[in-house]
Protein backbone atom coordinates (compact mmCIF):
# COMPACT_ATOMS: atom_id res chain seq x y z
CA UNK A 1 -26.19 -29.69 -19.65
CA UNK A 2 -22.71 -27.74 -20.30
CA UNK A 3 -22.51 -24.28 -18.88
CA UNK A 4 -20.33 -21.85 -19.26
CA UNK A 5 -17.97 -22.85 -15.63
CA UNK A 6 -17.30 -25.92 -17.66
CA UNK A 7 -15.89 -23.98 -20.55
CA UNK A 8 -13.66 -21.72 -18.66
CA UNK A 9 -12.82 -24.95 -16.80
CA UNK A 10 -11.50 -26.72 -20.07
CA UNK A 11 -9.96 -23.75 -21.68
CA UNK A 12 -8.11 -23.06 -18.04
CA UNK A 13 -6.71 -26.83 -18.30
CA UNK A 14 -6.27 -26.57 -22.14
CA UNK A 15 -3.95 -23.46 -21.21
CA UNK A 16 -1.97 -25.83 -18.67
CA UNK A 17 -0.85 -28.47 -21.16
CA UNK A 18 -3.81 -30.55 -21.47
CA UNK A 19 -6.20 -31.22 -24.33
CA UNK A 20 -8.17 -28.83 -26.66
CA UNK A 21 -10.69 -31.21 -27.32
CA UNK A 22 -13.03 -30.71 -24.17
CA UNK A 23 -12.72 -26.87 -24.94
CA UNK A 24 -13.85 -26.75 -28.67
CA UNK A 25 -16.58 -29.12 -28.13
CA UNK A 26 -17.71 -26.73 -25.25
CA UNK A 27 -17.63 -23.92 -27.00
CA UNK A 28 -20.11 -25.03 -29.39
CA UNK A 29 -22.17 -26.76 -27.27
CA UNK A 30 -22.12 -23.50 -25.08
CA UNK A 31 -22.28 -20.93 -27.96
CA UNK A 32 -19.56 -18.85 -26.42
CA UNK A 33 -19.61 -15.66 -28.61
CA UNK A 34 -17.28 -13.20 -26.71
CA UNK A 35 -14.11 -13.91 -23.90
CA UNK A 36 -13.40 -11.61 -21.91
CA UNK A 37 -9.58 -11.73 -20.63
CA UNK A 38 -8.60 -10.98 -17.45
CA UNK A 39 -5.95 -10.50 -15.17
CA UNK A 40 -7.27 -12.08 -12.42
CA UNK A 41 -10.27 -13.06 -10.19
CA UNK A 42 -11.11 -10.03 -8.40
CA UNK A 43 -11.30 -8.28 -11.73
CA UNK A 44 -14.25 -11.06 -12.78
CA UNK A 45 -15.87 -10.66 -9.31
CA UNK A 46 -16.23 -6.53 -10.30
CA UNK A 47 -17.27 -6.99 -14.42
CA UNK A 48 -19.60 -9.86 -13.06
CA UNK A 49 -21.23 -7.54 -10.45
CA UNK A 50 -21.42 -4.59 -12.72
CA UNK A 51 -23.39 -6.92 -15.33
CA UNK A 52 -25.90 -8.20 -12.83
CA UNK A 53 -25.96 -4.68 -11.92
CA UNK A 54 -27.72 -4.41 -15.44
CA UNK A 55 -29.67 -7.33 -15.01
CA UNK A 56 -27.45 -8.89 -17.24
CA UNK A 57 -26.30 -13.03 -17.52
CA UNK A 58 -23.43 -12.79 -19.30
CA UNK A 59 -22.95 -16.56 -19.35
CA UNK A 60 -26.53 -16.80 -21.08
CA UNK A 61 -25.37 -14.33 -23.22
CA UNK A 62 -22.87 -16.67 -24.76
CA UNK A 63 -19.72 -13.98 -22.90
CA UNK A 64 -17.37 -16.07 -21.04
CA UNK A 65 -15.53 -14.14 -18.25
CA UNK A 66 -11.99 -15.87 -17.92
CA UNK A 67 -9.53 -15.18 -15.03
CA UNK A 68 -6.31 -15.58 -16.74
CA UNK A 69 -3.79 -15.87 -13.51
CA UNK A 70 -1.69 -13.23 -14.51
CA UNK A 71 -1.06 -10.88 -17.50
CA UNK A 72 2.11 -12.82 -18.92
CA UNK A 73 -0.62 -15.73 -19.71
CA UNK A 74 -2.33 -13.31 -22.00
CA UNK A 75 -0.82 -14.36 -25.39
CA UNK A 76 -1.44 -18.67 -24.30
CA UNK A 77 -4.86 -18.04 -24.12
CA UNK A 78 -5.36 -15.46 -26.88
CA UNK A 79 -3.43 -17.99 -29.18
CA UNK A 80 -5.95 -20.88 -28.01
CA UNK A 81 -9.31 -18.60 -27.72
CA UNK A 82 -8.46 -16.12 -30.48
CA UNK A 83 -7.71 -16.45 -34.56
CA UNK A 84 -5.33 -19.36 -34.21
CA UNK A 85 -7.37 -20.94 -32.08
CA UNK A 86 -11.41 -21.41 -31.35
CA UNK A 87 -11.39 -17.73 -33.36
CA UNK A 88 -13.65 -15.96 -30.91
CA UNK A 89 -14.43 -12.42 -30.43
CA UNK A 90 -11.99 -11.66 -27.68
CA UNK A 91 -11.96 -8.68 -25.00
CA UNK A 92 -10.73 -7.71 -21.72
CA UNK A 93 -8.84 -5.39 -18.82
CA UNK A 94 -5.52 -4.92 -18.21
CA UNK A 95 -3.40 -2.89 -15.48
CA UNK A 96 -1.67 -0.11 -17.02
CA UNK A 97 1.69 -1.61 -16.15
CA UNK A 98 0.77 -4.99 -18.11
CA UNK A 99 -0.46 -3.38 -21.59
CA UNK A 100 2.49 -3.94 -22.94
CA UNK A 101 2.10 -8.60 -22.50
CA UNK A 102 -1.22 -7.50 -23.85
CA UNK A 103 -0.59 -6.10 -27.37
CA UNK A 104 3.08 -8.23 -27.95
CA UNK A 105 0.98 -11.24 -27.17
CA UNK A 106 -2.16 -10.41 -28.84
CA UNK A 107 0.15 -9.18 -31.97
CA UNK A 108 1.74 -12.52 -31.77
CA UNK A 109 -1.47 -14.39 -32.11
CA UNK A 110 -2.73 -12.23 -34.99
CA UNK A 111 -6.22 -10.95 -32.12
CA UNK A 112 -6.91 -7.10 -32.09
CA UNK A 113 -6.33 -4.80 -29.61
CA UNK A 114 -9.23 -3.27 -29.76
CA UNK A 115 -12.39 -3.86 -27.48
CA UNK A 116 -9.58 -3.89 -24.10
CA UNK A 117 -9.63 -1.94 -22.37
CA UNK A 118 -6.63 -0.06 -19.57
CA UNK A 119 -7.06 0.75 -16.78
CA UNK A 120 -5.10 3.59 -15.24
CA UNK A 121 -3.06 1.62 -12.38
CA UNK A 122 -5.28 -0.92 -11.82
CA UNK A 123 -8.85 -1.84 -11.64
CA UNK A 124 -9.03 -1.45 -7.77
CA UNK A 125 -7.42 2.15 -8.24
CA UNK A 126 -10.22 2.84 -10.86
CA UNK A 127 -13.14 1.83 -7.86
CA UNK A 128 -11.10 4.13 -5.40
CA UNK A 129 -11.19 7.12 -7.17
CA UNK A 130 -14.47 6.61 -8.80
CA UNK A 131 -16.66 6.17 -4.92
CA UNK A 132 -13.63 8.31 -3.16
CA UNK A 133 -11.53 7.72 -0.47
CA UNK A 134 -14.61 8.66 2.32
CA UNK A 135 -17.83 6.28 0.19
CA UNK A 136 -14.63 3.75 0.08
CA UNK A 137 -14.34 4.20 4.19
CA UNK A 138 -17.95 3.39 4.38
CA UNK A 139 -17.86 0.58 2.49
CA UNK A 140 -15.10 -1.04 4.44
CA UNK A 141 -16.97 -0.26 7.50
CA UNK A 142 -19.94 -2.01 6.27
CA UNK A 143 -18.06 -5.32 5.80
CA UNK A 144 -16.86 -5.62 8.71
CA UNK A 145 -13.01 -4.35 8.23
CA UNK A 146 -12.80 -1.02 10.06
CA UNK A 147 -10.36 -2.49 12.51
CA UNK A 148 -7.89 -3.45 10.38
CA UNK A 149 -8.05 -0.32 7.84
CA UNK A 150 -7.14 1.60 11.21
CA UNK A 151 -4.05 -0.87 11.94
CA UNK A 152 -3.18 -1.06 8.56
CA UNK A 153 -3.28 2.96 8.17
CA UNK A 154 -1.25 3.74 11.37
CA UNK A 155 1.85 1.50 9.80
CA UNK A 156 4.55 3.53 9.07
CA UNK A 157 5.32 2.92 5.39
CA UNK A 158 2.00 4.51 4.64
CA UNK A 159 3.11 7.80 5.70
CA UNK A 160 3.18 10.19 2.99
CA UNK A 161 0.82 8.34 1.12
CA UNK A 162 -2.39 9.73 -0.15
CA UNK A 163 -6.17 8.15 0.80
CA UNK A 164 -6.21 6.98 -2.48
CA UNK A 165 -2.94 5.19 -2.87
CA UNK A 166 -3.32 3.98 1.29
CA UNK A 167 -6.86 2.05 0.53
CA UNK A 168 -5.66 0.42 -2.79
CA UNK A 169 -2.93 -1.12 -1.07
CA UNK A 170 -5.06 -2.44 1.71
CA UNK A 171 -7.42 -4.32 -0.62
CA UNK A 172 -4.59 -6.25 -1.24
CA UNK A 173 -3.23 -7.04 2.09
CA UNK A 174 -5.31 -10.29 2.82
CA UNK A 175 -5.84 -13.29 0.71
CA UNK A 176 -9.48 -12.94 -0.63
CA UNK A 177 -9.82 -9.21 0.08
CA UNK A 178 -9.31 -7.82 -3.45
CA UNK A 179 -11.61 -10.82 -4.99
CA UNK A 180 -14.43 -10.00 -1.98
CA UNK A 181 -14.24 -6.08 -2.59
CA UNK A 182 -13.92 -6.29 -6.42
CA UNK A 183 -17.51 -6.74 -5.52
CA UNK A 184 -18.77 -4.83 -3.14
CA UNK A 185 -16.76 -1.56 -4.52
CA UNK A 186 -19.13 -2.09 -7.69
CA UNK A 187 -22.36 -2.29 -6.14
CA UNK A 188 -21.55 0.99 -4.21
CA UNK A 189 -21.59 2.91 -7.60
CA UNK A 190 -24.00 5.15 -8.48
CA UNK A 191 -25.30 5.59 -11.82
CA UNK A 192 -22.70 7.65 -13.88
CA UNK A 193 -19.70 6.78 -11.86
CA UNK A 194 -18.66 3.44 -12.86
CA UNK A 195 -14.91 3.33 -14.09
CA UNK A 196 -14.51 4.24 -18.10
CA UNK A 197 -12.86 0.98 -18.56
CA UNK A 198 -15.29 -1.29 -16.58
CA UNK A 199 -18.32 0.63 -18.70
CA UNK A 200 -16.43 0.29 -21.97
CA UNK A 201 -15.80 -3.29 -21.63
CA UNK A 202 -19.56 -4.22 -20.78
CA UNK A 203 -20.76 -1.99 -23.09
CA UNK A 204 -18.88 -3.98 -25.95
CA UNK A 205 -20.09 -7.54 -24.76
């Protein structure tokens, strides 16, 4: 039976250079309704949390969440997923930094800007400020990576820095950890405090 992996699979490939066919046939065999574009993987770990959160399947739901690798690729797969292309409701996050690939390569394409959403650095900066620096602590504490918060924070170059800015940059300093807490950030939410972005986009899927 196809599933939604096997979608995102083929449009991922289809994106690469290789064949449209697997992804069209997918898509209606699926009944993909909704893409949601994304920057990158530890942006799909945190919407796909948030949804189960809500005791929601998104893939069931017909919403494919699609890593994109990067927010130059944004206009290749808009082009393939959007009017020009499959012609599917499409939707998303972007950094702050990176709105402006998003709306030259959605204008290119002909796709909407509406239902993305930005986020104010990035999504990772959203989570920080919406637990706070001390619920963020705790969190970190409960995984297991105290130790290195405390190297990491006694480096010199983040001197000067505030909480905020000092924990965002150490979810990025080891492979995996920005994918892993993209996670674990959202589950620590309490009701009311999830990012306006992150609620706006699954509120519109």
């Amino acid at each position: 039976m196809a599933d939604m992996g096997a979608f995102r699979a083929a449009v991922t490939a289809w994106a690469a250079g290789g064949p449209g066919g697997p992804a069209r046939e997918l898509a209606a065999r699926v009944r993909v309704r909704v893409v949601v574009l994304l920057e990158g993987l530890s942006d799909a770990a945190a919407v796909d949390a948030l949804a189960a959160s809500r005791g929601r399947d998104l893939a069931a739901e017909g919403v494919c969440v699609l890593p994109m690798g990067g927010a130059m690729s944004v206009g290749r797969f808009a082009g393939l997923l959007g009017p020009p292309g499959l012609d599917l409701r499409l939707t998303g996050l972007c950094d702050e930094a990176e709105w402006g690939f998003y709306t030259r390569g959605l204008a290119r394409v002909g796709a909407t800007e509406q239902g993305f959403f930005v986020c104010a650095a990035d999504l990772e900066d959203e989570l920080v400020r919406a637990l706070g620096p001390t619920r963020v602590a705790e969190v970190v504490e409960a995984e297991g990576d105290l130790r290195p918060l405390r190297t990491f924070l006694h480096q010199p170059a983040q001197r000067g820095r505030t909480a905020e800015q000092q924990l965002r940059r150490f979810l990025g300093t080891k492979k995996g950890r920005k994918i892993h807490y993209g996670r674990v950030l959202v589950e620590a939410l309490g009701p009311g405090h999830v990012p306006a972005p992150l609620e706006g986009l699954l509120a519109g899927v």
